[in-house]
Structures are given as structure tokens and as C-alpha cells.
C-alpha atoms as a PDB file:
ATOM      1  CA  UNK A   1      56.732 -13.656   7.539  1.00  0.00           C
ATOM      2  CA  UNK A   2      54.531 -11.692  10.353  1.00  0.00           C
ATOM      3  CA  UNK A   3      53.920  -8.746   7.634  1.00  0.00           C
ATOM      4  CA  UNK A   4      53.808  -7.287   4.134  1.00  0.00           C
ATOM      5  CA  UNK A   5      54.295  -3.638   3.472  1.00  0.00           C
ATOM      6  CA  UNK A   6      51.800  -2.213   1.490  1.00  0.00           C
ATOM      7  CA  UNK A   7      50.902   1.617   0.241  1.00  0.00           C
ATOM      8  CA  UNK A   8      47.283   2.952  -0.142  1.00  0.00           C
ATOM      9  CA  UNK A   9      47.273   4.765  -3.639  1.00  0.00           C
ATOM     10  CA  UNK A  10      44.543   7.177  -3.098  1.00  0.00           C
ATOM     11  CA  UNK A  11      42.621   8.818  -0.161  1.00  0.00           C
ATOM     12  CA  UNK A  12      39.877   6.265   0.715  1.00  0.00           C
ATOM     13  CA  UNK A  13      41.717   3.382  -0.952  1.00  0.00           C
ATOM     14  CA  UNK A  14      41.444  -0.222   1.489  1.00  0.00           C
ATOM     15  CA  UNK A  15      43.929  -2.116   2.693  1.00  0.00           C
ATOM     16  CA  UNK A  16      43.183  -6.255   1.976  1.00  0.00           C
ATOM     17  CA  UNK A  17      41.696  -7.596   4.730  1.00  0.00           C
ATOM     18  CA  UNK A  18      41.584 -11.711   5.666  1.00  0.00           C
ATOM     19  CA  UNK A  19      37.467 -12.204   6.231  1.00  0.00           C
ATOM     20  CA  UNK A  20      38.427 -15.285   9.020  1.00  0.00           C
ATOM     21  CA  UNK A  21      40.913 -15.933  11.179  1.00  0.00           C
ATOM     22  CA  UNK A  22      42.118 -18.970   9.113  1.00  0.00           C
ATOM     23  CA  UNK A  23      41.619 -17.179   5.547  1.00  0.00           C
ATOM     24  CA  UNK A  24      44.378 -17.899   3.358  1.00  0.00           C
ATOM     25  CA  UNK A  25      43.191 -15.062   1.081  1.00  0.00           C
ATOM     26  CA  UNK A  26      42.879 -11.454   1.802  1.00  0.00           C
ATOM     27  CA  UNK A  27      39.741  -9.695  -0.077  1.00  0.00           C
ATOM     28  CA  UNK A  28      40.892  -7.177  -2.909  1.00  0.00           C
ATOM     29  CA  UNK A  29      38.404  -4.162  -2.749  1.00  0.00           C
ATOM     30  CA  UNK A  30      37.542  -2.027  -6.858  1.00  0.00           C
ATOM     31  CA  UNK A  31      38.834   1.313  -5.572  1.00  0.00           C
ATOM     32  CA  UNK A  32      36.586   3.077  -8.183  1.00  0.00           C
ATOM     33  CA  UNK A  33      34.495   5.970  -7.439  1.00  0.00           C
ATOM     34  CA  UNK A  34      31.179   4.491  -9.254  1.00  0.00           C
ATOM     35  CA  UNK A  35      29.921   1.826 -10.135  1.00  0.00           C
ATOM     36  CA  UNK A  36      31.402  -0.280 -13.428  1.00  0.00           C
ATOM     37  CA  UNK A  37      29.208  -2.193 -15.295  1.00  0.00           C
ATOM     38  CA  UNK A  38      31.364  -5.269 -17.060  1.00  0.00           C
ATOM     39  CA  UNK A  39      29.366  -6.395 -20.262  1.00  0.00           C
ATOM     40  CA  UNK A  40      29.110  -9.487 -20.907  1.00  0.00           C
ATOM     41  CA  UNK A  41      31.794 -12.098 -22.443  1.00  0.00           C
ATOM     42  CA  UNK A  42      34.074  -9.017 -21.622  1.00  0.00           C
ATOM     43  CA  UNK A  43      37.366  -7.755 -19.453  1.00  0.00           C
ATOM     44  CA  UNK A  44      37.627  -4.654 -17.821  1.00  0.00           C
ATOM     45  CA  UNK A  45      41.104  -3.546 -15.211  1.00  0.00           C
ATOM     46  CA  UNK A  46      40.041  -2.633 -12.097  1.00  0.00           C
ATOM     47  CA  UNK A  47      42.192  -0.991  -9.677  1.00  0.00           C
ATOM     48  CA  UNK A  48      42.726  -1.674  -6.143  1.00  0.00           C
ATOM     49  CA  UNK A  49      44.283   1.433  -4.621  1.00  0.00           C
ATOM     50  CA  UNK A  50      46.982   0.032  -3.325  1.00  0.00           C
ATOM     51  CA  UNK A  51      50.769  -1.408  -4.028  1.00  0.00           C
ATOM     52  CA  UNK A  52      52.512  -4.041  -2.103  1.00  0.00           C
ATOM     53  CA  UNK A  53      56.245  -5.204  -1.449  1.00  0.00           C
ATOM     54  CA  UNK A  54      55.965  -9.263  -1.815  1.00  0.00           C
ATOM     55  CA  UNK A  55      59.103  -9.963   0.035  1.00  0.00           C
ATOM     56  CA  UNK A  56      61.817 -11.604  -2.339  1.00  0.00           C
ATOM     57  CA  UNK A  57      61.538 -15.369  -2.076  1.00  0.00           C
ATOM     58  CA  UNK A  58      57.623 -15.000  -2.108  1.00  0.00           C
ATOM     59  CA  UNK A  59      54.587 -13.985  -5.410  1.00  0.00           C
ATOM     60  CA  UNK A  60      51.497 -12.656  -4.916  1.00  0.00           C
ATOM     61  CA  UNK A  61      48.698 -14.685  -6.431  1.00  0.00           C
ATOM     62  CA  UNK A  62      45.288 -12.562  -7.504  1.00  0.00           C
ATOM     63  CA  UNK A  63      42.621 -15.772  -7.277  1.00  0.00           C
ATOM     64  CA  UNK A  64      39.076 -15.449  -8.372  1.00  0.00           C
ATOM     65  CA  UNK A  65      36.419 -15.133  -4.792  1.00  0.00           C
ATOM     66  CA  UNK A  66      34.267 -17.747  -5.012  1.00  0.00           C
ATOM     67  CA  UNK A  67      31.233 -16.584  -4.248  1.00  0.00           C
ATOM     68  CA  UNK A  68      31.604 -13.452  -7.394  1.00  0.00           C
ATOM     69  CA  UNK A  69      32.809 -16.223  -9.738  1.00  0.00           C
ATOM     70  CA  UNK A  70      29.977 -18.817  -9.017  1.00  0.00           C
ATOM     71  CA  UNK A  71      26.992 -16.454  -8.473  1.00  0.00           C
ATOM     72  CA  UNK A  72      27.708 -13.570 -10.578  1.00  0.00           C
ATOM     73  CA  UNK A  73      30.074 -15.228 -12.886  1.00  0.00           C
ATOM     74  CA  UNK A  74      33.273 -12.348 -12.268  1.00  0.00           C
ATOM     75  CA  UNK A  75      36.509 -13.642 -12.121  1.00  0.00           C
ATOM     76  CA  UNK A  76      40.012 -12.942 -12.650  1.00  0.00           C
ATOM     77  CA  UNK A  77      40.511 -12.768 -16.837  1.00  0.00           C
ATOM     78  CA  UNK A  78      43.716 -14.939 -16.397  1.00  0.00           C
ATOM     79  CA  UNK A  79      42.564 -17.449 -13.686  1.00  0.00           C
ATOM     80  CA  UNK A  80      45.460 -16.354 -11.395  1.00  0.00           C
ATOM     81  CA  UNK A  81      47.416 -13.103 -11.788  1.00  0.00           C
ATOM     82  CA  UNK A  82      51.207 -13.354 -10.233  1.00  0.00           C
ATOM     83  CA  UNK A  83      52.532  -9.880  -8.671  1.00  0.00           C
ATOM     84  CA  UNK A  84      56.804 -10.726  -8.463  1.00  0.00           C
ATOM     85  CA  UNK A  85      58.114  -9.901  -5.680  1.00  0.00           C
ATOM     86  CA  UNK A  86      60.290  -6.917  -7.499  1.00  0.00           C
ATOM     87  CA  UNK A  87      56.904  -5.004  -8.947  1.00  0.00           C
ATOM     88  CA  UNK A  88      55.873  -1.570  -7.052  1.00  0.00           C
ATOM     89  CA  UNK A  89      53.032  -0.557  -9.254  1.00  0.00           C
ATOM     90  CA  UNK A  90      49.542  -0.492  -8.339  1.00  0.00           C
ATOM     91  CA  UNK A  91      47.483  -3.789  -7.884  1.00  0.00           C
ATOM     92  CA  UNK A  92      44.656  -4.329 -10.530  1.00  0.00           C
ATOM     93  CA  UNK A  93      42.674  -7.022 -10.930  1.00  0.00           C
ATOM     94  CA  UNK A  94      41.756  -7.926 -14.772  1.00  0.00           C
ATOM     95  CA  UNK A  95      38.291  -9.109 -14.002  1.00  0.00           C
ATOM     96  CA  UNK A  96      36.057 -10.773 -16.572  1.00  0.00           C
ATOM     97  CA  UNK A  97      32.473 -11.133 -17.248  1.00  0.00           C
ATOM     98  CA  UNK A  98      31.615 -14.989 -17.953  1.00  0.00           C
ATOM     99  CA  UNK A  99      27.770 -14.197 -17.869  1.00  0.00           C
ATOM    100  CA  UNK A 100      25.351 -13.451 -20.808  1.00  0.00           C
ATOM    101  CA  UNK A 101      24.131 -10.239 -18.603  1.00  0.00           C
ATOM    102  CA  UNK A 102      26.267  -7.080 -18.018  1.00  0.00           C
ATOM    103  CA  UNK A 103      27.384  -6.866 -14.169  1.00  0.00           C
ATOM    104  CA  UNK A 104      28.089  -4.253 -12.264  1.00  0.00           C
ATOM    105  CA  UNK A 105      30.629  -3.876  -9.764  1.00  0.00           C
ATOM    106  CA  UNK A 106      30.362  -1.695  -6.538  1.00  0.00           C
ATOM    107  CA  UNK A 107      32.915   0.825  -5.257  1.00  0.00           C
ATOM    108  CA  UNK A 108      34.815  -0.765  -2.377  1.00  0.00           C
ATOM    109  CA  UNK A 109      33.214  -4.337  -3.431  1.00  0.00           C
ATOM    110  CA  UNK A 110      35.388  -7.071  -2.651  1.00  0.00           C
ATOM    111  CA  UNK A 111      36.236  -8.154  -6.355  1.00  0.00           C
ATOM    112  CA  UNK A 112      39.315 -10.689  -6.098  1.00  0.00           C
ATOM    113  CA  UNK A 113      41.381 -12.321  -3.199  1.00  0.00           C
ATOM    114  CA  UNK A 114      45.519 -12.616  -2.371  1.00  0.00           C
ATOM    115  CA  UNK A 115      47.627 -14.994  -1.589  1.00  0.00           C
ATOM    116  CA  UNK A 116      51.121 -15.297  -0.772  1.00  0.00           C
ATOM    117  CA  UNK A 117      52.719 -17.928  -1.653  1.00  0.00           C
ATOM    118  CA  UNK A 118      56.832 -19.426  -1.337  1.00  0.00           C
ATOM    119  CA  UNK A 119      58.124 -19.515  -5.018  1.00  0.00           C
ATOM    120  CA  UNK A 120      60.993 -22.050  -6.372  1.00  0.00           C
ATOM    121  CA  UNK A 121      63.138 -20.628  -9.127  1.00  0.00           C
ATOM    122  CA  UNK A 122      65.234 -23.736  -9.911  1.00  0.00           C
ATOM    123  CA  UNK A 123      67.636 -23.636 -13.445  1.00  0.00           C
ATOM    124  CA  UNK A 124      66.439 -25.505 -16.287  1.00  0.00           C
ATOM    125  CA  UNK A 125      68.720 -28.068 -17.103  1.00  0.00           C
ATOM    126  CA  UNK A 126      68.530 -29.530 -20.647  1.00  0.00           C
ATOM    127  CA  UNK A 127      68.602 -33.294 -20.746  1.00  0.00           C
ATOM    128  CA  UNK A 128      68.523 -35.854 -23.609  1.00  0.00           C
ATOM    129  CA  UNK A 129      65.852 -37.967 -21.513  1.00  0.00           C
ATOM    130  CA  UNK A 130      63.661 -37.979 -18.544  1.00  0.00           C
ATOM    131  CA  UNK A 131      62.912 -40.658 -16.241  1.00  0.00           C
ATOM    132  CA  UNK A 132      60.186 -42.826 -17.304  1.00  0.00           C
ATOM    133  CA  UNK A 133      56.427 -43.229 -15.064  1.00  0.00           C
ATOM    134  CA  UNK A 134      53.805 -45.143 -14.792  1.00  0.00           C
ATOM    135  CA  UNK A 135      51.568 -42.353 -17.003  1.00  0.00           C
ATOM    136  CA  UNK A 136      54.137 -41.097 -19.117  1.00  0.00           C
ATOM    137  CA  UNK A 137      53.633 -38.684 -21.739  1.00  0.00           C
ATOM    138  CA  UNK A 138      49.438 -39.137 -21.520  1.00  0.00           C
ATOM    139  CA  UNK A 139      48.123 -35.472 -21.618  1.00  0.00           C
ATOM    140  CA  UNK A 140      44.846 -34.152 -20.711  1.00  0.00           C
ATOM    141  CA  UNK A 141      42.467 -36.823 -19.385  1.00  0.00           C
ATOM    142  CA  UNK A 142      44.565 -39.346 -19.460  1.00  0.00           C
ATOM    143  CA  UNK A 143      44.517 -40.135 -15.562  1.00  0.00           C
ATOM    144  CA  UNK A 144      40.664 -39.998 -15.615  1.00  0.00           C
ATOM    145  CA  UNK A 145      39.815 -42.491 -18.614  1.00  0.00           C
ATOM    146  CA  UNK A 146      40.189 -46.087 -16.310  1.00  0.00           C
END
């Protein structure tokens, strides 16, 4: 895939851009006309200004930046947002305010990155058993406890 067709929503709206050459996320910009402030311990939606067409075959995934999430503590309210490759609605980010102080977000400030990303949509098959493994049915922590 050399390309992804996207539409700008508003006048002034910004196209994701990759910040490196070897990025494999493109920086989602708040299209907002003033700042937001995000109190804290809460969610606001923040719109992007643009829609995409994920080719079918392929999801968008909305990841937290890293730098936002560690230093400011904004990130994506549901870790990792999936756009289907069928939706044609504008992109918004759901973005969350971990910290005990309000934050502020900037208009045009980068606030989330995208990926695209091959999807598998194998049937579920029901089945009286599973094959057995060394782990098994051990849940959360289990791997880490030796």
C-alpha cells in the first residue's frame, strides 16, 4: 500500500504527518480553534479534522505519543482506538487526563499517533477442547512468577 486517501474536514485542518523517515506512526494534530484544558482524572473527544479510507484488509490504530503520555500524562482513554476499514466519519481521538493537574491542549498540537496495520478476520470455530501447553490456563502473571 503506497497511499491512504484521506479528507481534511475543515479549512486549516492537517493532514497526519510521519515525524522520521522510519516512523511507523503518523502524528494526529487537535483541530480545535483554542486551547482545551482536560481536568484531571477526566476524558474529553478531540477532533482531528480529517477522515480517512483504511483500505479493506487493513484498521487504523489511534496509539497514545509517548512523549504526551509520559510527560504530561495525555493519552488515548481506551489505550488504542481501531478506525475499520468501512468507517468515513471524522477521526477523534478520546484523550484522557491521567494527571492530578488540569492540561491543556494546543490547537494543531500533535495529540495521538496512527498506525496501519494488516487485520485477520478468521471464523470462530467452537471446539469441545483445545490443545494443551506448557502454561496452560495460568492468567495474569503467571509467566513472570519463576
Amino acid at each position: 500500500m503506497d497511499k491512504v486517501r484521506i479528507k481534511l474536514v475543515r479549512p486549516g485542518s492537517l493532514a497526519p504527518t510521519y515525524g522520521s523517515d522510519l516512523a511507523a506512526g503518523a502524528d494526529i494534530y487537535a483541530d480545535i480553534d483554542e486551547e482545551m484544558t482536560i481536568s484531571p482524572h477526566s476524558t474529553v473527544i478531540v477532533p482531528s479534522g480529517f477522515c480517512i479510507e483504511i483500505p479493506e484488509g487493513y484498521a487504523g490504530l489511534v496509539c497514545a505519543r509517548s512523549g504526551l503520555s509520559a510527560k504530561r500524562g495525555l493519552a488515548p482513554a481506551n489505550k488504542v482506538g481501531v478506525i475499520d476499514s468501512d468507517y468515513r466519519g471524522e477521526v477523534c481521538v478520546s484523550l484522557h487526563n491521567h494527571g492530578t493537574e488540569p492540561a491543556v491542549v494546543a490547537p494543531h498540537e500533535r495529540i495521538a499517533q496512527l498506525v496501519i496495520v494488516p487485520v485477520l478476520t478468521p471464523a470462530f470455530e467452537i471446539a469441545e477442547s483445545l490443545t494443551s501447553t506448557e502454561r496452560g490456563t495460568g492468567g495474569f502473571g503467571s509467566t513472570g512468577t519463576k
